[in-house]
Protein backbone atom coordinates (compact mmCIF):
# COMPACT_ATOMS: atom_id res chain seq x y z
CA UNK A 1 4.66 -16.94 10.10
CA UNK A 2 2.54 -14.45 8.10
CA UNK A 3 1.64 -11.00 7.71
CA UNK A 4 -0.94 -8.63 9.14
CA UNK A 5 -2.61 -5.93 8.67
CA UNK A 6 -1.98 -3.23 11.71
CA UNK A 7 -4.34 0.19 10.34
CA UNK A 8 -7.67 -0.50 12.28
CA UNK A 9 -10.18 0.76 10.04
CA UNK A 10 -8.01 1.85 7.65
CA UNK A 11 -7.92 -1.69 4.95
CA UNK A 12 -11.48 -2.27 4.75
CA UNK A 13 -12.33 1.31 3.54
CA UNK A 14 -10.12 1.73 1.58
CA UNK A 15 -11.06 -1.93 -0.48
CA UNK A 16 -14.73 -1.22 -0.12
CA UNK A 17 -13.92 2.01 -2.53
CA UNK A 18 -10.98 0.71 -4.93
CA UNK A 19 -13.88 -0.19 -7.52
CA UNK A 20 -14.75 3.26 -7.15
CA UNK A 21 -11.34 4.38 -8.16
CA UNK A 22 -11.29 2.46 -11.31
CA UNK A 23 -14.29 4.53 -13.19
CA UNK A 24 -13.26 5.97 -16.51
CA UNK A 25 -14.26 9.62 -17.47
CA UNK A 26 -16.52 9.64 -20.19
CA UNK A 27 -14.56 11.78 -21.97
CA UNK A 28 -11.68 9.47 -22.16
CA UNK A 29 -13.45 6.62 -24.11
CA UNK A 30 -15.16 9.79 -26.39
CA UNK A 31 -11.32 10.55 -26.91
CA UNK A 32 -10.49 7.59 -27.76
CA UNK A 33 -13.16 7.25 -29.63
CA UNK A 34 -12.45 9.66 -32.19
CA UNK A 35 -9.13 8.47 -32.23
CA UNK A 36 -10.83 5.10 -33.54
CA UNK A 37 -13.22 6.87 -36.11
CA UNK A 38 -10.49 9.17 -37.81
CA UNK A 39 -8.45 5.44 -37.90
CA UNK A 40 -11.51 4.31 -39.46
CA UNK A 41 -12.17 6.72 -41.76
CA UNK A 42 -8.82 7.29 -43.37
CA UNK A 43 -8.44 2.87 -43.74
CA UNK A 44 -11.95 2.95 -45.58
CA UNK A 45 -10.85 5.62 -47.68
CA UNK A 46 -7.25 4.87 -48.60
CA UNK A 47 -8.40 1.34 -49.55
CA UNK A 48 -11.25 3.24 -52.17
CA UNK A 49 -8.98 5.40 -53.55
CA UNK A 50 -5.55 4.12 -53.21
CA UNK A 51 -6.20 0.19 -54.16
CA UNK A 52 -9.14 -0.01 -55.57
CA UNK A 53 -10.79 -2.33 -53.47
CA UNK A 54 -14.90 -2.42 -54.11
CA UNK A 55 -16.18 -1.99 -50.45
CA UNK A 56 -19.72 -1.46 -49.47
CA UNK A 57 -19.14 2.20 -48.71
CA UNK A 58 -22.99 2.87 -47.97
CA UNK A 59 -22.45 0.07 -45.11
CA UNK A 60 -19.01 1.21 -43.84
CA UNK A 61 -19.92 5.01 -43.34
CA UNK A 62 -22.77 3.86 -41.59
CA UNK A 63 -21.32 1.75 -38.74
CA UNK A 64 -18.80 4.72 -38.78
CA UNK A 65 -21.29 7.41 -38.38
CA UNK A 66 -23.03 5.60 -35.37
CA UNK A 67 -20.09 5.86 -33.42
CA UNK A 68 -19.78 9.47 -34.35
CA UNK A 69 -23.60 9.83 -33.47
CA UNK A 70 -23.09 8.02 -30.16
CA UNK A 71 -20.20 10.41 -29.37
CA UNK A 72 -21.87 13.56 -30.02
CA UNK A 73 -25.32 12.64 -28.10
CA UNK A 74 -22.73 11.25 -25.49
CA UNK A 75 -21.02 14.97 -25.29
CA UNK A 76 -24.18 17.08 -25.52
CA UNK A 77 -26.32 15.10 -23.22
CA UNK A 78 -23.40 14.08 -20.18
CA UNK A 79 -21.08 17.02 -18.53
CA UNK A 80 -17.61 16.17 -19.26
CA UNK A 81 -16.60 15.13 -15.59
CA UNK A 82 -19.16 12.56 -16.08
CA UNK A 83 -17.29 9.52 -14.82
CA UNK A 84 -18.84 5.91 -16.28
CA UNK A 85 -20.40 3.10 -13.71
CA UNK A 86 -19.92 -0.21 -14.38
CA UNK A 87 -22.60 -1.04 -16.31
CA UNK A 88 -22.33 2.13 -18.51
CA UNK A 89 -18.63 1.38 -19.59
CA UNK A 90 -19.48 -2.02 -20.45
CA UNK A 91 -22.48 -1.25 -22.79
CA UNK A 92 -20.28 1.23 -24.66
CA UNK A 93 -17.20 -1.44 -24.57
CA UNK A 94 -19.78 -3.73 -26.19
CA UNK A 95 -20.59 -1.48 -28.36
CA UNK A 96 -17.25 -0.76 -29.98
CA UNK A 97 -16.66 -4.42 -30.22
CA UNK A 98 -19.69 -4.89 -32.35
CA UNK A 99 -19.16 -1.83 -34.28
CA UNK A 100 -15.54 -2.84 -35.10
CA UNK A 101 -16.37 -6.68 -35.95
CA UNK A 102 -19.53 -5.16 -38.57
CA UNK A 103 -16.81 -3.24 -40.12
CA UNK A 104 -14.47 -6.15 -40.53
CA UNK A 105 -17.30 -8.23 -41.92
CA UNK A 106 -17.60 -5.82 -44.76
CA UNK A 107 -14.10 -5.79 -45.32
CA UNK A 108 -13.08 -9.19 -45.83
CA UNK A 109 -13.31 -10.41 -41.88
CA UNK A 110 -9.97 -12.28 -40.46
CA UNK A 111 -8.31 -11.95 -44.37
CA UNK A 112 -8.45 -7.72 -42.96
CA UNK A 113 -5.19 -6.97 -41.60
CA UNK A 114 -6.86 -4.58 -39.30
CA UNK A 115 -8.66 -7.36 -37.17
CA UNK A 116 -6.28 -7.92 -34.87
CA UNK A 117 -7.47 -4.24 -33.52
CA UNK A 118 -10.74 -6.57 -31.82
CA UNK A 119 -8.04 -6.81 -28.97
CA UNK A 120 -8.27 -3.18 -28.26
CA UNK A 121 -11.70 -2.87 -26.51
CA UNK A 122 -10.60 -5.88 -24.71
CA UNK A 123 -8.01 -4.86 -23.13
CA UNK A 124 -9.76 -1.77 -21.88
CA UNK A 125 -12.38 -4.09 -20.66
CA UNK A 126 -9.53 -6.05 -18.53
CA UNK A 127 -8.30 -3.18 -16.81
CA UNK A 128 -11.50 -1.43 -16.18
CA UNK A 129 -14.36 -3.66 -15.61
CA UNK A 130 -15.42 -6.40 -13.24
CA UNK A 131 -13.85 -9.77 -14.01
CA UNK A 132 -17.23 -10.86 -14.79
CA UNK A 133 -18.06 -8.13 -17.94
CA UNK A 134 -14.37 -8.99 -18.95
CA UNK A 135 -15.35 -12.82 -19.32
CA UNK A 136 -18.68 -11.94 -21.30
CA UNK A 137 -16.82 -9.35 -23.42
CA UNK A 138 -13.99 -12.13 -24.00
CA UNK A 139 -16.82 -14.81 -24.62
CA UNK A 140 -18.46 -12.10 -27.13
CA UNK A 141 -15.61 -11.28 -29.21
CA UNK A 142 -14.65 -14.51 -29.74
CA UNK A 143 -17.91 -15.70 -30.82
CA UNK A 144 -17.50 -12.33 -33.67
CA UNK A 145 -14.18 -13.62 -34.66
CA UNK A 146 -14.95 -17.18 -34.77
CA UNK A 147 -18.35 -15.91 -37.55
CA UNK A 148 -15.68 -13.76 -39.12
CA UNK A 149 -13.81 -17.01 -40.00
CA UNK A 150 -16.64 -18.06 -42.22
CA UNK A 151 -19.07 -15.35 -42.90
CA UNK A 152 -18.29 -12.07 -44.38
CA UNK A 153 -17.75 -9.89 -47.43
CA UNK A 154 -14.50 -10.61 -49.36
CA UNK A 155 -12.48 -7.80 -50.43
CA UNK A 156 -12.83 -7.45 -54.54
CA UNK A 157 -10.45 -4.88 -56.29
CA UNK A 158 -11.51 -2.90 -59.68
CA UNK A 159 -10.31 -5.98 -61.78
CA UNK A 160 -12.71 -8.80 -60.06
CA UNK A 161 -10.02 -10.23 -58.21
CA UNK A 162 -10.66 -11.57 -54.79
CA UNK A 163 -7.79 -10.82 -51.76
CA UNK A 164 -7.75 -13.66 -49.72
CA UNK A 165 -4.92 -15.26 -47.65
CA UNK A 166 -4.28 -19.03 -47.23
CA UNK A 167 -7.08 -20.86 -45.49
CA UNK A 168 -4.11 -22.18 -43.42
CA UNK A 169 -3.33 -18.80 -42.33
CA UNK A 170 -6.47 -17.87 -41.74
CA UNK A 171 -6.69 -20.59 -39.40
CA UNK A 172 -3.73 -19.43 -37.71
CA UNK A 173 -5.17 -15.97 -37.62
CA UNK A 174 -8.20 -17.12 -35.59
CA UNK A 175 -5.96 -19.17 -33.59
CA UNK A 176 -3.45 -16.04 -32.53
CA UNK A 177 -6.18 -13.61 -31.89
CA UNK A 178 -8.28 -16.08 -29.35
CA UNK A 179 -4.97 -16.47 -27.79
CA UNK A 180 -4.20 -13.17 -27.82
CA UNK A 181 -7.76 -12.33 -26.28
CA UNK A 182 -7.22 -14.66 -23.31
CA UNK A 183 -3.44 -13.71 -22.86
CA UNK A 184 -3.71 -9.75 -22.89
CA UNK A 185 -6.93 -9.64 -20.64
CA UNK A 186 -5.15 -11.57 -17.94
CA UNK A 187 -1.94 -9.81 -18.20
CA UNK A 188 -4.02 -6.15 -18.62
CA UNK A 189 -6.14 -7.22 -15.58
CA UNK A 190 -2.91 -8.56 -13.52
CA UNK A 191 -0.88 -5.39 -13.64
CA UNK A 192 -4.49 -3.21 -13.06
CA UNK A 193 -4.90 -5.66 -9.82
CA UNK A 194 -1.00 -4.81 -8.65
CA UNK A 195 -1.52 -0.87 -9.30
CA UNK A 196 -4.47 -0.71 -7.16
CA UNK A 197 -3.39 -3.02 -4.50
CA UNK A 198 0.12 -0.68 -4.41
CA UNK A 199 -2.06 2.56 -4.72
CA UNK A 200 -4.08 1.27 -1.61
CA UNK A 201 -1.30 -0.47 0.36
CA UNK A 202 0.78 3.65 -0.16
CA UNK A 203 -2.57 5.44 0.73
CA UNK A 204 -2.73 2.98 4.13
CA UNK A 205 0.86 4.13 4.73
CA UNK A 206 0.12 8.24 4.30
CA UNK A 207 -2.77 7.23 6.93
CA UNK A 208 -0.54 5.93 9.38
CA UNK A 209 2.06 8.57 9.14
CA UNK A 210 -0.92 11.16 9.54
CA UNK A 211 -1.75 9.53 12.51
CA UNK A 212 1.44 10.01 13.95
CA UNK A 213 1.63 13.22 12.82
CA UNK A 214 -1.71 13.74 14.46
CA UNK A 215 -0.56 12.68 17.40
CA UNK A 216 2.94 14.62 17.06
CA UNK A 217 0.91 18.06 16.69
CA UNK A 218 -1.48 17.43 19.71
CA UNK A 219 1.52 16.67 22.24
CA UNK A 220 2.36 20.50 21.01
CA UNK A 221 -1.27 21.75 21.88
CA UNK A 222 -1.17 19.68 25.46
CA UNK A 223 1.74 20.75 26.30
CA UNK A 224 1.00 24.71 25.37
CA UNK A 225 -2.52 24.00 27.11
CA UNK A 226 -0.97 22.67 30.38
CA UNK A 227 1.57 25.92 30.69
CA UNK A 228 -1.40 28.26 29.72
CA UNK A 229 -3.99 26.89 32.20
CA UNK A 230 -1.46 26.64 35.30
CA UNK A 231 -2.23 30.27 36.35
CA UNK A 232 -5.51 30.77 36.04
CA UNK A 233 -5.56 27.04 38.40
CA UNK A 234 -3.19 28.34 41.11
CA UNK A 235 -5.75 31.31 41.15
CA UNK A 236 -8.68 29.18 41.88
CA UNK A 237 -6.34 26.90 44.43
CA UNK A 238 -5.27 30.32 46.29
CA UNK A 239 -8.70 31.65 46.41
CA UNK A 240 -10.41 28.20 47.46
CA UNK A 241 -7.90 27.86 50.02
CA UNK A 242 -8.66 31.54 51.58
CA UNK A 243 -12.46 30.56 50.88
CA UNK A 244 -11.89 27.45 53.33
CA UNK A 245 -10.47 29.67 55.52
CA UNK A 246 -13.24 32.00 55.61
CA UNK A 247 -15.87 30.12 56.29
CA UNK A 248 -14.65 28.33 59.16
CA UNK A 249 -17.85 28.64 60.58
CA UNK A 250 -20.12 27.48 58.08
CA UNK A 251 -19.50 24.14 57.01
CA UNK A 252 -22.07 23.72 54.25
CA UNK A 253 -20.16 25.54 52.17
CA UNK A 254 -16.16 24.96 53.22
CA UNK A 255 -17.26 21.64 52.17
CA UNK A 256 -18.37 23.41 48.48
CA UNK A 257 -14.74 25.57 48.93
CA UNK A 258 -13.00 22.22 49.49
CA UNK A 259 -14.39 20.52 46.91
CA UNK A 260 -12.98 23.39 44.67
CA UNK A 261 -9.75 23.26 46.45
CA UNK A 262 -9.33 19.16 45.58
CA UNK A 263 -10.50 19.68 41.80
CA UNK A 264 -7.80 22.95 40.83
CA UNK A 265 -5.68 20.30 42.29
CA UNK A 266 -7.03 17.49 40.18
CA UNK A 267 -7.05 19.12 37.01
CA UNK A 268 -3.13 20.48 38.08
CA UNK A 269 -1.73 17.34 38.28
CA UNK A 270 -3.88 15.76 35.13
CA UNK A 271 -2.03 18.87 33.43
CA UNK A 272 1.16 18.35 34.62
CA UNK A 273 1.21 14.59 33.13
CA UNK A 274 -0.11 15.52 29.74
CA UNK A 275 2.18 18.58 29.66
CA UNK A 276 4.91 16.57 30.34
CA UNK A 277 4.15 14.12 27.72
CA UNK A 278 3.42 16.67 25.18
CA UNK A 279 6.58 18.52 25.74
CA UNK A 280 8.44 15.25 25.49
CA UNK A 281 6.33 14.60 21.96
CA UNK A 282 7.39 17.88 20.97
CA UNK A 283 11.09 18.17 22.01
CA UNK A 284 12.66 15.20 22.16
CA UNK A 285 14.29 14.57 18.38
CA UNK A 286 16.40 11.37 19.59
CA UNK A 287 16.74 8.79 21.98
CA UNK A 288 19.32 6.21 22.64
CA UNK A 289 18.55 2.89 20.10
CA UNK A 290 17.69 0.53 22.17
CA UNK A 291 14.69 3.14 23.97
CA UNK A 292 13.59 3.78 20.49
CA UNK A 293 13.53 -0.10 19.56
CA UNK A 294 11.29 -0.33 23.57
CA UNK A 295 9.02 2.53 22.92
CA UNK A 296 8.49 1.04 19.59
CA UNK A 297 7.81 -2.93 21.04
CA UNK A 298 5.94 -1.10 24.24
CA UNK A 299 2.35 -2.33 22.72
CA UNK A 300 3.47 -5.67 22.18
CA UNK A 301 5.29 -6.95 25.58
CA UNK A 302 2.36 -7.76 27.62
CA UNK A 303 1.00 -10.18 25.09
CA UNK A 304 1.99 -13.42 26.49
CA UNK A 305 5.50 -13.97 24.97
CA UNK A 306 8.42 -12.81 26.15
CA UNK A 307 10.22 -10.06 24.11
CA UNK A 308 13.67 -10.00 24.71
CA UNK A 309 15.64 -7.17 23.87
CA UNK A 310 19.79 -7.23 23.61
CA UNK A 311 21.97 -4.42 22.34
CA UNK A 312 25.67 -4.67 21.46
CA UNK A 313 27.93 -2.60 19.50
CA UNK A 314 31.02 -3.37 17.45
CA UNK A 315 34.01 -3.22 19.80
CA UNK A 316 32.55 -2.06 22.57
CA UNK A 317 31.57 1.40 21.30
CA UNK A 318 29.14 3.13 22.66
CA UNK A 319 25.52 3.00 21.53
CA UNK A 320 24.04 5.28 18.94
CA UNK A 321 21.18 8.05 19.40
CA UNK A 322 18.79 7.81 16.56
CA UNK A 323 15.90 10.14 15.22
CA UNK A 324 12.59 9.37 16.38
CA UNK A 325 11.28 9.32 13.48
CA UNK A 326 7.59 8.23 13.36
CA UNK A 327 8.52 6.13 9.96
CA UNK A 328 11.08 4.21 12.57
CA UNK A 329 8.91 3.80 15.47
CA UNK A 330 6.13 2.67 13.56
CA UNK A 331 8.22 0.24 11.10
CA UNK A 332 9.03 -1.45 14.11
CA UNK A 333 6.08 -1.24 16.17
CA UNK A 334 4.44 -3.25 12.76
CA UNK A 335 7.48 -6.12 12.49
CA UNK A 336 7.73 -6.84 16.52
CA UNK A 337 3.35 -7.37 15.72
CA UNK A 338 4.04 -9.57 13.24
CA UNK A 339 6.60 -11.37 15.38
CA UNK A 340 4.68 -11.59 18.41
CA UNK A 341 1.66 -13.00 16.60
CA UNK A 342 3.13 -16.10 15.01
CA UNK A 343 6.24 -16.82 17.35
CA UNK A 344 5.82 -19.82 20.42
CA UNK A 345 6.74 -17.98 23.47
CA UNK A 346 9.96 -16.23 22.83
CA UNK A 347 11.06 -12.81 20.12
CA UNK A 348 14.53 -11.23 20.10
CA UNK A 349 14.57 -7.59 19.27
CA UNK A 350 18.40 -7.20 18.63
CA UNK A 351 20.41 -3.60 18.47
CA UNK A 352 23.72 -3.71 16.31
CA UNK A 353 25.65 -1.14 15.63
CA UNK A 354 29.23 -0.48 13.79
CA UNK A 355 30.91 3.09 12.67
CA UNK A 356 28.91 2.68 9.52
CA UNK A 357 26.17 1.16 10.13
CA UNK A 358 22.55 0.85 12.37
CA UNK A 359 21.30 -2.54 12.25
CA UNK A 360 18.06 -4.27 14.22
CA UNK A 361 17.08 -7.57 14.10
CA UNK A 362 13.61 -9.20 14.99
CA UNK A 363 13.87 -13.27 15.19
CA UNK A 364 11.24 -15.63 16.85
CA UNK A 365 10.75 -18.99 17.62
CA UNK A 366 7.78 -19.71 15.60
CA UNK A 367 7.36 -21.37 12.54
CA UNK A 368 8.95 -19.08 10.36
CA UNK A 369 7.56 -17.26 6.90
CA UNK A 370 6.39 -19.60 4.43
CA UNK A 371 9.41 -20.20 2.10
CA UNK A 372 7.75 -20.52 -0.98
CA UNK A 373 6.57 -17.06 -0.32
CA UNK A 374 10.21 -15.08 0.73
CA UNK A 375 10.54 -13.88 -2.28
CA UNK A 376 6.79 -11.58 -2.14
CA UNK A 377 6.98 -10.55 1.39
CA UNK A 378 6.75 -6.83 1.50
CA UNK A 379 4.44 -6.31 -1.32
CA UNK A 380 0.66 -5.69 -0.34
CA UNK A 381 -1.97 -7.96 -0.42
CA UNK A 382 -0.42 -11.30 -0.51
CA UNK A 383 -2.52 -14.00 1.22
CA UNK A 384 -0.87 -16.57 3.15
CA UNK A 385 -2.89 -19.40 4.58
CA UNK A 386 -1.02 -21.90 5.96
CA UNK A 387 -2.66 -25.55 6.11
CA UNK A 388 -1.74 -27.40 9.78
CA UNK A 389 -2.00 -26.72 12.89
CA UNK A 390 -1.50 -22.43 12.86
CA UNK A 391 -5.26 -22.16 11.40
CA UNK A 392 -6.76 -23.34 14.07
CA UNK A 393 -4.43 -21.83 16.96
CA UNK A 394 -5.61 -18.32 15.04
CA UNK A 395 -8.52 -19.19 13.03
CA UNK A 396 -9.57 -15.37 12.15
CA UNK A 397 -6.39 -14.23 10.98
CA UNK A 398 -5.94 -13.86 7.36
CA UNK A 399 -2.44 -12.47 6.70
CA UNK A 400 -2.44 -9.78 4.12
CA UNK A 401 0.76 -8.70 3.48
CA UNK A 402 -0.52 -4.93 4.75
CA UNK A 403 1.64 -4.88 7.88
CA UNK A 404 5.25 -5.39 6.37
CA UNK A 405 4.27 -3.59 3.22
CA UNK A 406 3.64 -0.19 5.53
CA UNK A 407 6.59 -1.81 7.84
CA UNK A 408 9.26 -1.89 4.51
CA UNK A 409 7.91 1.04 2.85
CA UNK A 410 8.34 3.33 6.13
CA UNK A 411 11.46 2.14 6.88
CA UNK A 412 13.17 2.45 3.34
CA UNK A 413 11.61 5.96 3.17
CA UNK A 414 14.19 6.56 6.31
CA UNK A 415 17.09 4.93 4.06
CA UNK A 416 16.98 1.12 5.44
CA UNK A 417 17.30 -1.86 3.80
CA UNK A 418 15.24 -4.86 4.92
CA UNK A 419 16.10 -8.81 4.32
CA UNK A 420 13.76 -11.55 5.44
CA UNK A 421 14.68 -15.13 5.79
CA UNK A 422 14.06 -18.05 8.24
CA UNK A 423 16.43 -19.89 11.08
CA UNK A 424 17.14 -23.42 11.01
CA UNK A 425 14.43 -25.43 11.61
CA UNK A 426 16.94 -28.57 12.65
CA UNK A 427 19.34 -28.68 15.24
CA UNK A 428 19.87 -30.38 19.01
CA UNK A 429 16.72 -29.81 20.74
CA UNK A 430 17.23 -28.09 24.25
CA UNK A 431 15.22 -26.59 26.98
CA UNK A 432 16.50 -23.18 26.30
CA UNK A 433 14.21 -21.34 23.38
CA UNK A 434 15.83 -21.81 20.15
CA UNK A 435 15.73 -18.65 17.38
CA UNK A 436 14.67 -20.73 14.58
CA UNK A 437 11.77 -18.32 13.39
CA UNK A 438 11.55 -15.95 11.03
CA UNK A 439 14.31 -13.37 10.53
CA UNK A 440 13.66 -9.83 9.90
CA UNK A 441 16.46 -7.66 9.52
CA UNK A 442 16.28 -3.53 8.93
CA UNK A 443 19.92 -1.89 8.22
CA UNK A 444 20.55 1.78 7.85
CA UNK A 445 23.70 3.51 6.73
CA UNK A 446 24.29 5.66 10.08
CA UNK A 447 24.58 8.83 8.97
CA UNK A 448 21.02 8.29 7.61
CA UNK A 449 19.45 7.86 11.05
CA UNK A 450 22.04 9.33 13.81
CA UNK A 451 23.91 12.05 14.00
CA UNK A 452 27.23 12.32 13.26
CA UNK A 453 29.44 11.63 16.15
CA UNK A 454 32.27 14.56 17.53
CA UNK A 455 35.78 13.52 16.41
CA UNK A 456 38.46 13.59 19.45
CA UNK A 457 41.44 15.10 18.82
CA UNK A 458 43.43 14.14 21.09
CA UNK A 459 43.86 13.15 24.59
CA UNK A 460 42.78 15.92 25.98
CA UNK A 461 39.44 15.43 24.62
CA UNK A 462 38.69 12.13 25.72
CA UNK A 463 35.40 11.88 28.23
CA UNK A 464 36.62 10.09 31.97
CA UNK A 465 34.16 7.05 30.91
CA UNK A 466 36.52 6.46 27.86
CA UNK A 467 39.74 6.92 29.91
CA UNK A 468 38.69 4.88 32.66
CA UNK A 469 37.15 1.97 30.21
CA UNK A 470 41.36 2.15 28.17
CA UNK A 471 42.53 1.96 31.87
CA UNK A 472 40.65 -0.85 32.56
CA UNK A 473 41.56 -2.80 29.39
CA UNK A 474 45.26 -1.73 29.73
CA UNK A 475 44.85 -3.73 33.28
């Protein structure tokens, strides 16, 4: 069993733009930037002044002031909402990376503690770009560091003495930092990936509670509409009638008057059923469980499988009344989908209840969510394709993870907590359907989702249901 998407229209936009999302302002990198020149500047300078070292200081301000020309044409020529394509961030990526590795070749290359900073533009590139420009910009600086290993200036103090470490270490240097190149783009890139796909996944969710919103707010307008337009209709019904009347004697146009007559009365009833649905939109706060678990499951019964739907309290107390709470209706609507789609013939929708708890639970008799995948389902964007015989019984489904990612995260925003697991897949094979599918179950602390319930006290308060039902166990 897998997981589906359930926003029409909603996943592919919001994929189709997600690179879109992930431009950088130009005046970030500037900032940043300038953060790298003053670093720059003051390392040059301290190791001048402070130890001595002999550096090609001609050289060194001159890679330095080409990043501080490139900022300030960057600045003067681009407004400062300016947000960088693809292309554009990785030419100026590209650019640091070359301008950093020129300074390390004047400054004694890989023996420069400063070169591990070659990881920096790196892991910008990771999280920003394409995984292509990250793979050439990988490919690129490792090329630098690997000429850095052999070719560049040494570092010479006042005295003639040359600073060099170990050739061993050395080795190990250029060892670490290809490593490290490989390591931190995949993890930068991996957590990027997760951010989006969460930031996407949430922004589905606010569409679908919109929608219901929507929906919510136009019951309202129906139902005002309806109660406004009822007089001005009986107006036209009272004059068509005395119109049909009237003109007894000319037929041509009773039949016009008649016409009228049969349309006020048309558009009366068609008023009376969306009024009635609107005001029900609009004023009905709860519902007993087990009609909020069937209004929520009312898409999916005429599917082809039967939904079964079973509701049972502990100790025979009576069942809640829950908020219909979009979040709810829709949580459910999404896991009874999921069930429906991947069980044989058969789901179970079950109601539990206790004095502290809510609890539904959605089994089918399918083949049950892939184990080596319980531990991801609810996050967004997980692809499940399962090899067998389920590909070709639904060949253009490509599960997700969409649907019980907006499923969990409407349904904990009401205060549930949601467990998924599988049935037995053994056991004594019998003509009655077996609930050896997957397991979904959603549990609410009852106060979260039902109001609280009047305490009797005493005998005098007790309803004639609940004195007939002790009468009848006292029997």
């Amino acid at each position: 069993m897998s997981e589906s998407a359930v926003i029409p229209g909603g996943e592919p936009h919001l994929l189709d733009h997600g690179r879109q999302r992930n431009a950088i302002r130009l005046r970030t990198m500037i900032l940043l930037r300038w953060f790298a020149i003053a670093g720059q500047l003051v390392a040059i300078i301290l190791a001048q002044r402070i130890y001595d070292l002999q550096l090609e200081m001609g050289l060194c301000f001159l890679a330095v002031g080409v990043s501080v020309a490139g900022n300030l044409v960057a600045m003067l020529v681009f407004p400062e909402t300016k947000r960088l394509s693809e292309p554009e961030n990785f030419l100026m990526i590209t650019f640091d990376v070359l301008q950093l590795c020129f300074l390390l070749f004047l400054t004694g290359g890989l023996h420069n503690p400063f070169s591990l900073l070659v990881l920096a533009p790196v892991t910008v590139s990771a999280a920003v770009l394409r995984l292509r420009s990250t793979i050439l910009l990988n490919a690129m600086a490792f090329v630098l560091v690997t000429v850095l290993v052999f070719w560049h200036l040494p570092l010479v103090t006042d005295g003639g003495e040359v600073l060099r470490i170990p050739d061993l270490f050395v080795f190990g240097q250029w060892i670490a930092t290809s490593i490290a190149l490989v390591f931190i783009s995949i993890y930068a890139r991996r957590l990027t990936s997760e951010m989006h796909a969460m930031q996407e996944a949430l922004a589905a969710t606010q569409m679908a509670l919109a929608r219901a919103q929507q929906l919510k707010d136009l019951g309202g307008v129906v139902a005002a509409a309806a109660h406004e337009l009822g007089t001005p209709l009986a107006t036209i019904k009272l004059t068509s009638s005395e119109l049909v009347e009237e003109l007894a004697d000319r037929p041509d146009l009773r039949e016009d008057a008649e016409l009228i007559r049969g349309q006020a009365d048309r558009c009366r009833d068609i008023l009376r059923a969306m009024g009635r649905a609107g005001s029900d939109d609009l004023q009905t706060r709860q519902a007993p469980l087990e009609a909020v678990i069937r209004e929520a499951a009312e898409p999916h019964m005429r599917r082809g499988k039967l939904l079964h739907i079973e509701a049972s309290g502990d100790g025979g107390s009576p069942q809640p009344h829950i908020q219909r709470r979009p979040e709810i209706i829709h949580g459910l609507r999404n896991l009874v989908q999921n069930a429906v789609d991947f069980a044989r013939a058969n789901v179970w929708v079950e109601a539990l209840w206790t004095d502290d708890t809510i609890a539904v639970r959605i089994l089918d008799d399918g083949r049950g969510f892939p184990p080596q995948l319980l531990g991801r389902i609810g996050d967004p964007f997980v692809r499940m394709r399962r090899a067998g015989p389920e590909p070709r019984e639904r060949p253009e489904y490509e599960g997700m993870g969409l649907g019980l990612f907006i499923a969990k995260t409407l349904l904990e925003r009401t205060g549930a907590e949601l467990s998924f697991a599988n049935g037995s897949e053994h056991g004594t094979e019998t003509s009655a359907p077996v609930r050896r599918g997957a397991i979904v179950e959603v549990v609410w602390p009852r106060e979260r989702i039902a109001p609280p319930r009047p305490r009797a006290t005493g005998a005098a308060e007790e309803t004639p249901p609940e004195r007939e039902r002790q009468r009848i166990s006292a029997a």
